[in-house]
C-alpha atoms as a PDB file:
ATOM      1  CA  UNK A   1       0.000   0.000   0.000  1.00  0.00           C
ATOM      2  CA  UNK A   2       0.902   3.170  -0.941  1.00  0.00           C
ATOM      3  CA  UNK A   3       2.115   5.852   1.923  1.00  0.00           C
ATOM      4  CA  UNK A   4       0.926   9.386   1.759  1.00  0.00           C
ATOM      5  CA  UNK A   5       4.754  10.549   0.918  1.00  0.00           C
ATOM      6  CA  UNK A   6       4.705   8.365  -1.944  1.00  0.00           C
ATOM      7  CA  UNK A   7       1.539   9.525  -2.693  1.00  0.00           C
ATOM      8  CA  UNK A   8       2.642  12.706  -2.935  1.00  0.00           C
ATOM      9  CA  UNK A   9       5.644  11.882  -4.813  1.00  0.00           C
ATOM     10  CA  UNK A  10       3.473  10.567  -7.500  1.00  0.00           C
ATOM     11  CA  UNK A  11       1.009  13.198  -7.732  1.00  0.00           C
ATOM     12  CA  UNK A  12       4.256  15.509  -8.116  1.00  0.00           C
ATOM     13  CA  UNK A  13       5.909  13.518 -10.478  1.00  0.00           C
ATOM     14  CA  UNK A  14       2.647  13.482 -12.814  1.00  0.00           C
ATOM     15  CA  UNK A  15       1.326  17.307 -12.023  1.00  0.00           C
ATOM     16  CA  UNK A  16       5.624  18.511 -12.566  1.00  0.00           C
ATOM     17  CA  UNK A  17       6.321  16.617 -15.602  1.00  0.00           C
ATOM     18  CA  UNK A  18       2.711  17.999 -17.375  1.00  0.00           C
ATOM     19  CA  UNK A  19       3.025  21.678 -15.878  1.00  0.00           C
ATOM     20  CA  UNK A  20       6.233  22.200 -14.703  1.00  0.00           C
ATOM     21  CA  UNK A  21       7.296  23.587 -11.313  1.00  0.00           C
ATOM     22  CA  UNK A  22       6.332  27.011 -12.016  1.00  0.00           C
ATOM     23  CA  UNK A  23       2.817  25.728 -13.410  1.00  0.00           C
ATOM     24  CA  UNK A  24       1.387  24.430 -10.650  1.00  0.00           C
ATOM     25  CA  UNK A  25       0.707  24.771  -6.468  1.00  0.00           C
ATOM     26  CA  UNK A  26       0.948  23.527  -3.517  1.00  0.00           C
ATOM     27  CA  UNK A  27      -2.819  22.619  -3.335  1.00  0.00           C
ATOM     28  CA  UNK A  28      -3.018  21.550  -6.467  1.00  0.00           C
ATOM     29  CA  UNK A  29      -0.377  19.059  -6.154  1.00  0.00           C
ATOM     30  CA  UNK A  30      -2.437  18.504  -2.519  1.00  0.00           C
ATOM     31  CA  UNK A  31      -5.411  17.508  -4.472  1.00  0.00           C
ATOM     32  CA  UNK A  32      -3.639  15.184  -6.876  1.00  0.00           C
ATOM     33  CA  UNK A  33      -2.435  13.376  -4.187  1.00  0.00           C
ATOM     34  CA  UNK A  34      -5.675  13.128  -2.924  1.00  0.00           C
ATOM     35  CA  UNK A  35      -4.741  15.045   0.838  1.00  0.00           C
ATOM     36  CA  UNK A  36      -5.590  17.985   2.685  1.00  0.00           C
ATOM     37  CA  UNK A  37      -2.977  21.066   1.550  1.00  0.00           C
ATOM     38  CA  UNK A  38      -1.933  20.952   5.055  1.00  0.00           C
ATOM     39  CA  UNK A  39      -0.906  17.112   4.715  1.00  0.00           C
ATOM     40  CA  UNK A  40       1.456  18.198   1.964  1.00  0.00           C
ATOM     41  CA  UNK A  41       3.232  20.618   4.728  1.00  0.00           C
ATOM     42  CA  UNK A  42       4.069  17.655   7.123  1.00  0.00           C
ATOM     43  CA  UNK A  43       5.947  15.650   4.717  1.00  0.00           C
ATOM     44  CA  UNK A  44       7.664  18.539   2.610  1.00  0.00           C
ATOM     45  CA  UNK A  45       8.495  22.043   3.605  1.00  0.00           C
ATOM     46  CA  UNK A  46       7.420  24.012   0.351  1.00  0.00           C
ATOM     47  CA  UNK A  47       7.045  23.052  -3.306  1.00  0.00           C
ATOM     48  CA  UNK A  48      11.104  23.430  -3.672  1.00  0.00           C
ATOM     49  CA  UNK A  49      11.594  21.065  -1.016  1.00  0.00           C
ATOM     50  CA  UNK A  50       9.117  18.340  -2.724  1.00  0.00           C
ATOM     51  CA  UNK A  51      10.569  18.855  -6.287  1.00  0.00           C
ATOM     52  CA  UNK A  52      14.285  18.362  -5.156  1.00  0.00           C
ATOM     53  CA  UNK A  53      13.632  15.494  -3.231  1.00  0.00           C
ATOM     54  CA  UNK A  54      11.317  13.655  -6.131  1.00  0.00           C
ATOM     55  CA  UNK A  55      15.024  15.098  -8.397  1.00  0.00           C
ATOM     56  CA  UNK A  56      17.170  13.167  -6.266  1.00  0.00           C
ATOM     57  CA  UNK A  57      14.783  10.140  -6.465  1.00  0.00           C
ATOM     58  CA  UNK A  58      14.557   9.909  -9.709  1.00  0.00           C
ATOM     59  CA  UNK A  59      18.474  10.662 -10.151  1.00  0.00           C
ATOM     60  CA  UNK A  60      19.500   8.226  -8.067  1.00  0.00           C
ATOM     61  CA  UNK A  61      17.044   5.284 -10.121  1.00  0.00           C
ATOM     62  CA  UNK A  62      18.593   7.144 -13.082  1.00  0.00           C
ATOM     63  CA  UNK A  63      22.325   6.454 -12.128  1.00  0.00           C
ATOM     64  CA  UNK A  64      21.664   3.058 -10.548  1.00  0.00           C
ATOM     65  CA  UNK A  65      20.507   1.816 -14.814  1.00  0.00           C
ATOM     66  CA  UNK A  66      24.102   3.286 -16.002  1.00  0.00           C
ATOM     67  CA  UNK A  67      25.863   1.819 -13.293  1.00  0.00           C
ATOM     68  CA  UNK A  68      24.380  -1.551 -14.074  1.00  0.00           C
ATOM     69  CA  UNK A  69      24.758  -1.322 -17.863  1.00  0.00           C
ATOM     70  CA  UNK A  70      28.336  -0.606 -17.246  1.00  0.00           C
ATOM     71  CA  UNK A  71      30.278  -3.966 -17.240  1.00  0.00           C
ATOM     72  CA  UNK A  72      34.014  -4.047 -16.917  1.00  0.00           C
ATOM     73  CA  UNK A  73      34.076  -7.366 -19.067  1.00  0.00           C
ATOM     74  CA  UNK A  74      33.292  -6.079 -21.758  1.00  0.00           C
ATOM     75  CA  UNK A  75      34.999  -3.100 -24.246  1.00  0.00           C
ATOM     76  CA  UNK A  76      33.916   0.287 -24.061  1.00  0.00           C
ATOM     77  CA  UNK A  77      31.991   0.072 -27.471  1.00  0.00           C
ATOM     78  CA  UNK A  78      29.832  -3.145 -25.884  1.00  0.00           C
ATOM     79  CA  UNK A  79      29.256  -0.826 -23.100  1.00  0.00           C
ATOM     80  CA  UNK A  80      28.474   1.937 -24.882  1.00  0.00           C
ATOM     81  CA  UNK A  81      25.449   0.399 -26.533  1.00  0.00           C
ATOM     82  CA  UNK A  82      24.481  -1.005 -23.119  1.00  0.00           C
ATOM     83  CA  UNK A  83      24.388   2.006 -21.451  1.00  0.00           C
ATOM     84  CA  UNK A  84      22.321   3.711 -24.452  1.00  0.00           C
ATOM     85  CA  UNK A  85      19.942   0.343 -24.236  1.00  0.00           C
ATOM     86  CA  UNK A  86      19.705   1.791 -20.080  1.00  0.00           C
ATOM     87  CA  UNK A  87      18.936   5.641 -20.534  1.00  0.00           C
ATOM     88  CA  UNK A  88      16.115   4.227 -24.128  1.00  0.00           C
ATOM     89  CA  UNK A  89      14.981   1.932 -21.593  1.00  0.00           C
ATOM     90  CA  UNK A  90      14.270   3.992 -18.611  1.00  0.00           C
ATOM     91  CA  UNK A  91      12.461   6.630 -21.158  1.00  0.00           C
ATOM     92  CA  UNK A  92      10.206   3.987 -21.912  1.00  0.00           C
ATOM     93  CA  UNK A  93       9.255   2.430 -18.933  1.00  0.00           C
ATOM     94  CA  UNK A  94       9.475   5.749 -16.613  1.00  0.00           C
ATOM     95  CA  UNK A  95       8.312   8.256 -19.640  1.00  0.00           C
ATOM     96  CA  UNK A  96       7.211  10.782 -16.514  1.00  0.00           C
ATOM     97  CA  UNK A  97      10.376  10.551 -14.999  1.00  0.00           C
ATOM     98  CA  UNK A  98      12.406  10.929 -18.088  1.00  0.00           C
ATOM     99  CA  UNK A  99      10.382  14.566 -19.092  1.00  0.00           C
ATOM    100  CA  UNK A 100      10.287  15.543 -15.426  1.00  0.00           C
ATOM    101  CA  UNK A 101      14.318  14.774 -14.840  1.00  0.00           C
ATOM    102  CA  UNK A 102      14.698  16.426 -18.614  1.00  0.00           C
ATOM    103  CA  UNK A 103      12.876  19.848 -17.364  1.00  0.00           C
ATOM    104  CA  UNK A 104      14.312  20.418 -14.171  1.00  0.00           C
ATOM    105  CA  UNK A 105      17.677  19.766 -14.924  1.00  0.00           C
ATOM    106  CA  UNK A 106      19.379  23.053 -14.764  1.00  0.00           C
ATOM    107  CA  UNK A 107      16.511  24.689 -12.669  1.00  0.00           C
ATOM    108  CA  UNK A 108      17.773  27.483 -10.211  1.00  0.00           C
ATOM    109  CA  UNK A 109      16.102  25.737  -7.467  1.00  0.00           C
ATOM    110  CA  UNK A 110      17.825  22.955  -7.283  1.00  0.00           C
ATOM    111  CA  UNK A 111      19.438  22.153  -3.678  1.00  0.00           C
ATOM    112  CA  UNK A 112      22.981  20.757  -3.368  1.00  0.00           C
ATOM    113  CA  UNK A 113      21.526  17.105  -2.946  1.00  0.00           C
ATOM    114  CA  UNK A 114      20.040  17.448  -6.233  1.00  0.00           C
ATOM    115  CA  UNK A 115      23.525  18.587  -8.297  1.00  0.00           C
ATOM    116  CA  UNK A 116      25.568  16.415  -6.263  1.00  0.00           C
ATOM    117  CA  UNK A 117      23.482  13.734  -7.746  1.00  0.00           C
ATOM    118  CA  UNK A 118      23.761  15.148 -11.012  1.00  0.00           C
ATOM    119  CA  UNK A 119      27.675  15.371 -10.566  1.00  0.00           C
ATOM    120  CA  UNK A 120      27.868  11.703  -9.977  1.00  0.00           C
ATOM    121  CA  UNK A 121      26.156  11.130 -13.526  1.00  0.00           C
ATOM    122  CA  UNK A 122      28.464  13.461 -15.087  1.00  0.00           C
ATOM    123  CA  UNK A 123      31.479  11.966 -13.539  1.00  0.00           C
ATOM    124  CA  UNK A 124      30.481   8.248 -14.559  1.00  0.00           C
ATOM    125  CA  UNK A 125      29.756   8.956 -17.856  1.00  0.00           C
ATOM    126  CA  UNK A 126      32.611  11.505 -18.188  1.00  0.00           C
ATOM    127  CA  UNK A 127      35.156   8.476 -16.747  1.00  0.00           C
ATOM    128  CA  UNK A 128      33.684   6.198 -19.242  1.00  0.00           C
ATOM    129  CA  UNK A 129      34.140   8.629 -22.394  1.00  0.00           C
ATOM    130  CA  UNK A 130      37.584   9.256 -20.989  1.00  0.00           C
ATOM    131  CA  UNK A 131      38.265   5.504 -20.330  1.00  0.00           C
ATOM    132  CA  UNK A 132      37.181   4.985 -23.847  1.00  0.00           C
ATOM    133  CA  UNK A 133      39.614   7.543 -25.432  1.00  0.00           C
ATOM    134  CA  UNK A 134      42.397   6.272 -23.669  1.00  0.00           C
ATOM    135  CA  UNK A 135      41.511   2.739 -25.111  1.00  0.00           C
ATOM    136  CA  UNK A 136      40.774   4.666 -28.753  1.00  0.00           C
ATOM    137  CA  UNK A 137      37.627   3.254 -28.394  1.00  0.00           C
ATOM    138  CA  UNK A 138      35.991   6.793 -28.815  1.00  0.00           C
ATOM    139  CA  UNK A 139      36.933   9.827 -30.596  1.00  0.00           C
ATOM    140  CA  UNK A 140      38.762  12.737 -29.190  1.00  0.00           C
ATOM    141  CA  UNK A 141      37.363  15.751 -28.388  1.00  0.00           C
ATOM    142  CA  UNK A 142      35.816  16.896 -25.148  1.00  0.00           C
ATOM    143  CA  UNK A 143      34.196  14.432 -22.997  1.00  0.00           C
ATOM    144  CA  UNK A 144      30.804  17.072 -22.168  1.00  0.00           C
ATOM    145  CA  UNK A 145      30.491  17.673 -25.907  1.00  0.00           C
ATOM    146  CA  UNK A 146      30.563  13.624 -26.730  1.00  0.00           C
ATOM    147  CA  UNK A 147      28.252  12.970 -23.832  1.00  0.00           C
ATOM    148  CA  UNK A 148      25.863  15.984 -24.905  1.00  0.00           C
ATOM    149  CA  UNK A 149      25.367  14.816 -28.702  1.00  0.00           C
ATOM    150  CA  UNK A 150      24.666  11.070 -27.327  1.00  0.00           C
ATOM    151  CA  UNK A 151      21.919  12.405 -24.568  1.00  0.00           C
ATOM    152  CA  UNK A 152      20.730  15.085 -26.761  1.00  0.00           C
ATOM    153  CA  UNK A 153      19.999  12.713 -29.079  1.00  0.00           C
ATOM    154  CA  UNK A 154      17.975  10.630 -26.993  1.00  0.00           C
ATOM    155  CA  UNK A 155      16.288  13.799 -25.404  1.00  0.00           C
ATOM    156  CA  UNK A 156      15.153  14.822 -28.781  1.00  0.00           C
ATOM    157  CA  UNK A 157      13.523  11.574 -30.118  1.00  0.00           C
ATOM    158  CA  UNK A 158      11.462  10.867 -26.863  1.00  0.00           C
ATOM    159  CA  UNK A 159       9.988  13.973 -26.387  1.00  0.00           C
ATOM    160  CA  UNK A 160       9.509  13.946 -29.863  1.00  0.00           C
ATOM    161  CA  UNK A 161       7.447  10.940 -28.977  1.00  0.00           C
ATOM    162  CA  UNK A 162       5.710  12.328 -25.659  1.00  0.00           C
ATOM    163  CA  UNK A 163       4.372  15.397 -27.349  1.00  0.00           C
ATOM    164  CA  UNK A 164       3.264  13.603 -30.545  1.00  0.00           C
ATOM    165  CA  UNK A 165       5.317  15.061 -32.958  1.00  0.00           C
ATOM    166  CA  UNK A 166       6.198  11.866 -34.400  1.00  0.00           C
ATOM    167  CA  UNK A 167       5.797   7.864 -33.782  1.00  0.00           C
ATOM    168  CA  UNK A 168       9.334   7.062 -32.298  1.00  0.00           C
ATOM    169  CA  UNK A 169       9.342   3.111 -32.848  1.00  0.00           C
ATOM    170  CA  UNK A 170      12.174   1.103 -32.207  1.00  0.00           C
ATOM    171  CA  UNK A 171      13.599   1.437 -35.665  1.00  0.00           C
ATOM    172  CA  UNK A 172      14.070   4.957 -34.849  1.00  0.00           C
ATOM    173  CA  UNK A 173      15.793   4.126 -31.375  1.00  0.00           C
ATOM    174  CA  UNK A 174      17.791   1.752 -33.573  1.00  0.00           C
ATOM    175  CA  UNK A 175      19.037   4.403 -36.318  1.00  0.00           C
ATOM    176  CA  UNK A 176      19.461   6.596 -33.516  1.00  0.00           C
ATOM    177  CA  UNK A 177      22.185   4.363 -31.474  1.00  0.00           C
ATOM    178  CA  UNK A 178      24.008   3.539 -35.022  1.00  0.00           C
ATOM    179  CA  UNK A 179      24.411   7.373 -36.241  1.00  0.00           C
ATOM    180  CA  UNK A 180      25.757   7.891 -32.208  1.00  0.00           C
ATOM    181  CA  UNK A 181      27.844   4.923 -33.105  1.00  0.00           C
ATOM    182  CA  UNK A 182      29.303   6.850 -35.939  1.00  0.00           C
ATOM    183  CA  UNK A 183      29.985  10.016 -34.238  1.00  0.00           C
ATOM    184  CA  UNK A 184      30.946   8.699 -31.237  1.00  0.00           C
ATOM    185  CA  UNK A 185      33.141   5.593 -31.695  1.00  0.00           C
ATOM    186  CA  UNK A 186      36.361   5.235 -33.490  1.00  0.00           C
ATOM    187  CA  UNK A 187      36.033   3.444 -37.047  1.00  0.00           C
ATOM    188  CA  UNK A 188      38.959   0.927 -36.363  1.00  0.00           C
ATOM    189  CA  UNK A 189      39.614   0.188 -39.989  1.00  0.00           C
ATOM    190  CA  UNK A 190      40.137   4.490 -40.807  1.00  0.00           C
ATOM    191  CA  UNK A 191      42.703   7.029 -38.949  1.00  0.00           C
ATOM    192  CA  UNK A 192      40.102   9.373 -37.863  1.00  0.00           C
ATOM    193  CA  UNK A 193      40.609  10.719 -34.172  1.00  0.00           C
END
């Protein structure tokens, strides 16, 4: 059974990925969650404190996918498909999440729990682009730029998807991972960096 806090999360989660922080309030997301305004107030001190903690949340499921896609057996470009199989994945089967974590992701009200969290993303995947240089698995360049062409990618085709500007079917998600491939990942039979 579901506790009022998670309740709450929920009713965030839906209400701040539709309407953003800014677009709704506190009894709003109150009513969502099917309490009394005053309920809200006992589990979270105002609407920042209830969106950074349902940021960290999410984060933290977020980071726990790439850390399990990420498998030191295998080479950097078998993990680099895993770990784009993780962050398709959790867009599909947490599509709320995905646009809520997507919009509040460089929001001034973010707390220091919330970009810590955010810091440990950047610093696995930057260690894994870097890792993969070094092994001339990937190509050079700066790590952020790498890292922002293969999310960026991904960002584009689901909400793509979620707002109905197109059908984004696996094909797409497919084509998507091979042009990253491309741009991304050292050709081993050509000299390009």
């Amino acid at each position: 059974m579901q506790g009022k806090r998670e309740k709450i999360l929920q009713a965030a989660l839906n209400v701040f990925s539709e309407s953003g922080f800014h677009g709704c309030s506190i009894p709003e997301l109150a009513r969502k969650a099917g309490i009394a305004t005053g309920g809200l107030y006992v589990h979270f001190r105002n609407k920042e404190a209830l969106v950074n903690e349902l940021y960290v949340e999410t984060k933290r499921r977020f980071l726990a996918r790439l850390r399990e896609a990420i498998d030191p057996a295998l080479d950097h470009r078998e993990n680099f498909g895993r770990i784009w199989e993780a962050c398709v994945g959790f867009a599909r089967e947490e599509p709320k999440a995905f646009l809520f974590m997507e919009a509040h992701h460089h929001e001034p009200y973010l707390s220091k729990a919330a970009l810590q969290v955010e810091a440990e993303i950047l610093e696995l995947t930057r260690d894994f682009v870097k890792a993969g240089q070094r092994a001339k698995a990937f190509r050079a360049g700066p790590p952020d730029v790498l890292i922002s062409l293969a999310f960026g990618s991904l960002v584009y085709l689901f909400k793509s998807a979620a707002r109905g500007v197109f059908e984004v079917t696996p094909a797409h998600w497919s084509a998507a991972r091979k042009g990253l491939e491309l741009a991304l990942l050292r050709d081993d039979s050509s000299s390009a960096p």
